[in-house]
C-alpha atoms as a PDB file:
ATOM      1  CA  UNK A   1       0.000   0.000   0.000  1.00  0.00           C
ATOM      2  CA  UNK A   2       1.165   3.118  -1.213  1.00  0.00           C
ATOM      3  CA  UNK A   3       0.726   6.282   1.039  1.00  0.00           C
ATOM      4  CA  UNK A   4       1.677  10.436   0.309  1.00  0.00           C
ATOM      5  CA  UNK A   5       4.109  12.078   2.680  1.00  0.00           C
ATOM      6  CA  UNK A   6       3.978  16.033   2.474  1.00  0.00           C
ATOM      7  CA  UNK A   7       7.345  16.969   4.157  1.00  0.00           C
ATOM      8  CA  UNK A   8       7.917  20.734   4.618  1.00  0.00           C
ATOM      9  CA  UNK A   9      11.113  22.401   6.672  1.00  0.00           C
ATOM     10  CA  UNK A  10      10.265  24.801   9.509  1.00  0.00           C
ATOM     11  CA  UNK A  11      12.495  27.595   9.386  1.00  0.00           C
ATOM     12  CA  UNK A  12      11.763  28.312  13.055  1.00  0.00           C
ATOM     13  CA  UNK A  13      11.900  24.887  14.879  1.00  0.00           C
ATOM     14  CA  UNK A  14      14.485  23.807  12.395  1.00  0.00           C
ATOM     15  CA  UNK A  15      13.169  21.115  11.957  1.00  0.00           C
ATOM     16  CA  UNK A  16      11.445  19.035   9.597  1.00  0.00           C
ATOM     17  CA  UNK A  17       7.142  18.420   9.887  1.00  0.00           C
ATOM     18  CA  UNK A  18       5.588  15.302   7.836  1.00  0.00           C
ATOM     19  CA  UNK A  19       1.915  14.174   7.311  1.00  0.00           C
ATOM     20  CA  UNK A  20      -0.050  12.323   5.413  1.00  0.00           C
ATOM     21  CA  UNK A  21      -2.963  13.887   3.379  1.00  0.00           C
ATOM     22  CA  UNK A  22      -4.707  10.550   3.369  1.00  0.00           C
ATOM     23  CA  UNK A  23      -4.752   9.713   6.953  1.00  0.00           C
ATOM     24  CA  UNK A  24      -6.044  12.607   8.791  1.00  0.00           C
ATOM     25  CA  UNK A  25      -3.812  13.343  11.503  1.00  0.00           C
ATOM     26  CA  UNK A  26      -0.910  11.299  11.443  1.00  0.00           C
ATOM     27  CA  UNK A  27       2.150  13.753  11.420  1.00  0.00           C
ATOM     28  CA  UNK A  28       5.599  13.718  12.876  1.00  0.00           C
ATOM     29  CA  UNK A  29       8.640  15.700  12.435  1.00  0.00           C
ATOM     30  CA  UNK A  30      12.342  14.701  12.541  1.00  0.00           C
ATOM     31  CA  UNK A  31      15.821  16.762  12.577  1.00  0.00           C
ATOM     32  CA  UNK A  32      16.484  15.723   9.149  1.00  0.00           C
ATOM     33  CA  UNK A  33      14.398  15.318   5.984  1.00  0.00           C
ATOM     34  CA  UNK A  34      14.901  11.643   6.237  1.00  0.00           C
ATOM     35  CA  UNK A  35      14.282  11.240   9.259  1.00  0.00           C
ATOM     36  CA  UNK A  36      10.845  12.804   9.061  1.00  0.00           C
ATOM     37  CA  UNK A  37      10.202  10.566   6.364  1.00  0.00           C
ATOM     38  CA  UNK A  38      11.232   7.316   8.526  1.00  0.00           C
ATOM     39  CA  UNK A  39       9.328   8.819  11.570  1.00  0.00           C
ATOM     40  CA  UNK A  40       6.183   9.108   9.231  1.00  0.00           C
ATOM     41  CA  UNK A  41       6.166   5.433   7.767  1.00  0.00           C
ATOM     42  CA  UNK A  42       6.499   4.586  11.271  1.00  0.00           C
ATOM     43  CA  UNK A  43       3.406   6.942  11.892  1.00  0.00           C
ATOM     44  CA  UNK A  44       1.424   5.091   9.280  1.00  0.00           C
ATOM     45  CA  UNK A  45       2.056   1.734  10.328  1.00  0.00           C
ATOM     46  CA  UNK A  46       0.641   3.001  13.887  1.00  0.00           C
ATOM     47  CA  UNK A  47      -2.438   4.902  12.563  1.00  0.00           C
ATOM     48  CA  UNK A  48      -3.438   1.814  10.458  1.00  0.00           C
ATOM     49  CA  UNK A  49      -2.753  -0.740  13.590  1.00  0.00           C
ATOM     50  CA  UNK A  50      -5.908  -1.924  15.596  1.00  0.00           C
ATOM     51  CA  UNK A  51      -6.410  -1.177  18.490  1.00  0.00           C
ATOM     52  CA  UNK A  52      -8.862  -2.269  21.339  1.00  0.00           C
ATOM     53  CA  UNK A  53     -10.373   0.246  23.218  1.00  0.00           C
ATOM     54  CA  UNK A  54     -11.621  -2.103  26.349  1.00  0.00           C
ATOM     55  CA  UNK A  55     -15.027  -0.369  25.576  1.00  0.00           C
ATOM     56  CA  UNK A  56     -16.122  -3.093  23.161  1.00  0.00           C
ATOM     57  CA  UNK A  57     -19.573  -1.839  21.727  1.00  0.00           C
ATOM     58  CA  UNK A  58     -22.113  -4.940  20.526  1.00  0.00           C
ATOM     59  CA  UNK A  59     -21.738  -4.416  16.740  1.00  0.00           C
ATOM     60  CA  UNK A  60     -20.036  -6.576  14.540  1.00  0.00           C
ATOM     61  CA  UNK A  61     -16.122  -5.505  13.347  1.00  0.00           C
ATOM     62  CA  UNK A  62     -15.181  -6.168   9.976  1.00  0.00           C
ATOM     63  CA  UNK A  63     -11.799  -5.555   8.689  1.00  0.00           C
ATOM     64  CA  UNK A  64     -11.512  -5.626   4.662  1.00  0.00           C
ATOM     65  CA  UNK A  65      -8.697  -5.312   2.736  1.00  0.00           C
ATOM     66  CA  UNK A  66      -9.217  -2.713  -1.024  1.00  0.00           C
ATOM     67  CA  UNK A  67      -7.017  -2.349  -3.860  1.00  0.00           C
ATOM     68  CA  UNK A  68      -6.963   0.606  -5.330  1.00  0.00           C
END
């Protein structure tokens, strides 16, 4: 799966900020361009991960997997 990283440099942190357009929310930021890119694959692979809230509602879960 294929995923957009906008990476832009902050002049005033001097740092580096990443997100990801499609998955609202998941950012990071690293000291180098690379490493903002690393720190935002590592980003998405925690954004997409389930998780169980321990508040389990009734309804049936259904995890399905599209190919775009």
């Amino acid at each position: 799966m294929k995923f957009r990283i906008v990476v832009e440099y902050d002049p005033v942190t001097k740092s580096y900020a990443a997100h990801c357009p499609e998955l609202p929310g998941c950012c990071t930021a690293g000291d180098t361009e690379n490493e903002a890119l690393e720190n935002a694959k590592e980003a998405i692979a925690l954004y997409l991960e389930p998780c169980s809230s321990g508040n389990e509602q009734k309804g049936k879960i259904y995890e399905v997997d599209i190919s775009v």
